[in-house]
C-alpha atoms as a PDB file:
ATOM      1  CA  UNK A   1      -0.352 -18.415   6.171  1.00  0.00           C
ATOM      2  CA  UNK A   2      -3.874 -17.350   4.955  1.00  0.00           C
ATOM      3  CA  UNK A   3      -4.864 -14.631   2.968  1.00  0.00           C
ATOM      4  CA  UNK A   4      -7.527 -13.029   1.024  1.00  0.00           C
ATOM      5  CA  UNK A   5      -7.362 -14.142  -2.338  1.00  0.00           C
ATOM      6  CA  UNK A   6      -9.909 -11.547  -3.461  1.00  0.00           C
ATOM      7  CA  UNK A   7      -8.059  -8.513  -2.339  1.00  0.00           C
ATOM      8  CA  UNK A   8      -4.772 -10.219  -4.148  1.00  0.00           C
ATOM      9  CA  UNK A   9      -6.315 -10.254  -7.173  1.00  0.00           C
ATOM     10  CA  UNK A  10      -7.484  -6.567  -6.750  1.00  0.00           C
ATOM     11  CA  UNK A  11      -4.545  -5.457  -5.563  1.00  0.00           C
ATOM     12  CA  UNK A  12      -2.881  -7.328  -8.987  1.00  0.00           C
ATOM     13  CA  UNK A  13      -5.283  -5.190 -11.045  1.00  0.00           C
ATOM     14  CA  UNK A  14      -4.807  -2.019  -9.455  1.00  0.00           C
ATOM     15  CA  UNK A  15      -1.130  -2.605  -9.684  1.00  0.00           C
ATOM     16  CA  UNK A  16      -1.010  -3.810 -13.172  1.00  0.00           C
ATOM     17  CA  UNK A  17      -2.353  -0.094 -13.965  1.00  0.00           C
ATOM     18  CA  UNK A  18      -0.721   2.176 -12.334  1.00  0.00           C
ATOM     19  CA  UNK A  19       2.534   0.499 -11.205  1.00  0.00           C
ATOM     20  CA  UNK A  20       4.802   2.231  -8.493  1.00  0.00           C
ATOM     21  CA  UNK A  21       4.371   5.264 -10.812  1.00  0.00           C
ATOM     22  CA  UNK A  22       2.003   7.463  -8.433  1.00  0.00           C
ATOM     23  CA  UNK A  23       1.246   9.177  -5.167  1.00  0.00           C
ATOM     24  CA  UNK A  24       2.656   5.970  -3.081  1.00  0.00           C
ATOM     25  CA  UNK A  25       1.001   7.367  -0.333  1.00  0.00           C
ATOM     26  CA  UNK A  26      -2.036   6.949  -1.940  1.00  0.00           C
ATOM     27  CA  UNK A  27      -3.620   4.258   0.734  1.00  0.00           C
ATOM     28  CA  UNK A  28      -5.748   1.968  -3.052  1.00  0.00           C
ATOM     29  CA  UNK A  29      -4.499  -1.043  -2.089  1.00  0.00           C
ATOM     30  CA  UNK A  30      -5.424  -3.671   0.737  1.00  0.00           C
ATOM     31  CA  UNK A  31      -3.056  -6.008   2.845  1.00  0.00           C
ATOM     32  CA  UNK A  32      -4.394  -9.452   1.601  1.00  0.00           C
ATOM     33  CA  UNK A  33      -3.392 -10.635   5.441  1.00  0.00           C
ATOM     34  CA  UNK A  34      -5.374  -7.855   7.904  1.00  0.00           C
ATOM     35  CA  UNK A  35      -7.440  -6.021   4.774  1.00  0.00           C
ATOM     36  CA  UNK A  36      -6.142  -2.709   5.824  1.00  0.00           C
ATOM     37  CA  UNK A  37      -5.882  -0.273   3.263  1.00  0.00           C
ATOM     38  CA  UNK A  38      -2.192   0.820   2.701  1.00  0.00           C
ATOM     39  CA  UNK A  39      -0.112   2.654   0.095  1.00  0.00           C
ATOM     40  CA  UNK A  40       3.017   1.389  -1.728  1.00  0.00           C
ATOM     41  CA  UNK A  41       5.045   3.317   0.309  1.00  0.00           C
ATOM     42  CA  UNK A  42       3.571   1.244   3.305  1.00  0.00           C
ATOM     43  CA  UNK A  43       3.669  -2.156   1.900  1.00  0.00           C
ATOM     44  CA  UNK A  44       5.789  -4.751   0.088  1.00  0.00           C
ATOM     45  CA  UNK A  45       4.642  -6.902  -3.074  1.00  0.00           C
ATOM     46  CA  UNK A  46       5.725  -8.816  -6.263  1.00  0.00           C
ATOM     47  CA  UNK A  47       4.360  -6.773  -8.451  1.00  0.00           C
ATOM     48  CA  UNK A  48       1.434  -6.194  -6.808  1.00  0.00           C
ATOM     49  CA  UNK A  49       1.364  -9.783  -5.883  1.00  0.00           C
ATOM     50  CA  UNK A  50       0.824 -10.669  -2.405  1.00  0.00           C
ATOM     51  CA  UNK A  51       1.056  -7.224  -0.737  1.00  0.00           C
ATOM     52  CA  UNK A  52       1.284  -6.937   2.811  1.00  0.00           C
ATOM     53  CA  UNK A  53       1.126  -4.171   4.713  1.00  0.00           C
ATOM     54  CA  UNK A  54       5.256  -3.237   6.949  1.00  0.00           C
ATOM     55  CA  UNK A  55       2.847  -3.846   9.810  1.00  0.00           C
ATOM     56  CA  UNK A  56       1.743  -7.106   9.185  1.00  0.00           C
ATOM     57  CA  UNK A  57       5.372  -7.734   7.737  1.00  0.00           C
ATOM     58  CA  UNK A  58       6.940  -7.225  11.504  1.00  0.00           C
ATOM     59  CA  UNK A  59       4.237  -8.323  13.626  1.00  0.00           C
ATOM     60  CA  UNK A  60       2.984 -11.746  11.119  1.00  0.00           C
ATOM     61  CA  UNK A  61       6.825 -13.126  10.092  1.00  0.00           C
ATOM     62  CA  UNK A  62       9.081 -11.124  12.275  1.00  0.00           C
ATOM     63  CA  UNK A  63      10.902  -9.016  10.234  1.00  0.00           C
ATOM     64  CA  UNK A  64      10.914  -8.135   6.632  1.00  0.00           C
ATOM     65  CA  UNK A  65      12.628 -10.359   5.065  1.00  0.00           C
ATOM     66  CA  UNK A  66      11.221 -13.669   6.262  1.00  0.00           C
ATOM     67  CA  UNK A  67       7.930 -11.845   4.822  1.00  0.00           C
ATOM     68  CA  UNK A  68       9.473 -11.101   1.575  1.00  0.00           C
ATOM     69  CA  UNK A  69      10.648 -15.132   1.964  1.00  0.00           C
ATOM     70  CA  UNK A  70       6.296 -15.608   1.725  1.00  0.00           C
ATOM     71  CA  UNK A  71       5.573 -14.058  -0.715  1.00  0.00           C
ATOM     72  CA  UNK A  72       8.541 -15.318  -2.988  1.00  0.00           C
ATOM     73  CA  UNK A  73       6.807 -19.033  -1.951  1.00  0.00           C
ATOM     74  CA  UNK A  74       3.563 -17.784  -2.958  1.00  0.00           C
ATOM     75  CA  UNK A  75       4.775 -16.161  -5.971  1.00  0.00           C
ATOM     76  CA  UNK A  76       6.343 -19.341  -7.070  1.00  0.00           C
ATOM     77  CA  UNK A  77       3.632 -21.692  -6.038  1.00  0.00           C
ATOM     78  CA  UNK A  78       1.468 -19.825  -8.642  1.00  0.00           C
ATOM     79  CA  UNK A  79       4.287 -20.204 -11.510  1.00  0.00           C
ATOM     80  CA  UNK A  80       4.636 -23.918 -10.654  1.00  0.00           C
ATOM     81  CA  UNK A  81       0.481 -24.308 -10.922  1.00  0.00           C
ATOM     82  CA  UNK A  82       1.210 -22.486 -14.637  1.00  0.00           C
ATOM     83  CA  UNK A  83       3.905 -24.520 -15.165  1.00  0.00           C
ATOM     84  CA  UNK A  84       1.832 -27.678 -15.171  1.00  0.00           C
ATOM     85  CA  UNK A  85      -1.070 -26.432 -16.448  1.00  0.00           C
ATOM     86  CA  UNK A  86       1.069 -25.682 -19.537  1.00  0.00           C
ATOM     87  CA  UNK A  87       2.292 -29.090 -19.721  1.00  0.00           C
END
């Protein structure tokens, strides 16, 4: 699946700040697969990582956890690309 690498990066930044430690329905971040903004409380993420928004979750992969399945491959794509690059 395609997303917007530019708003996952943002969305890593914003994250990396602040954390789950504010208003979570706060609507700073952006689903990296629609672009809609959407709060923590609204979303699901590594970290920040890959954050999609629950309605992109249901209607995209079906339910929740086949999108949380995603982002775990996307996560881990990015570790292996480390991974070698540290080789």
């Amino acid at each position: 699946m395609k997303y917007n690498q530019k708003i996952n990066l943002e969305n890593i930044k914003k994250f990396s700040v602040s954390g789950i430690f504010f208003d979570t329905d706060n609507k700073k971040f952006k689903c990296v697969l629609c672009e809609r903004k959407v709060a923590i409380s609204g979303s699901t993420s590594i970290g920040g990582h890959f954050l999609i928004c629950n309605n992109c979750a249901y209607e995209k992969f079906g339910d929740y956890a086949e999108a949380r399945k995603w982002q775990q491959q996307e996560f881990n794509k990015i570790l292996e690309k480390e991974q070698n690059n540290n080789e």
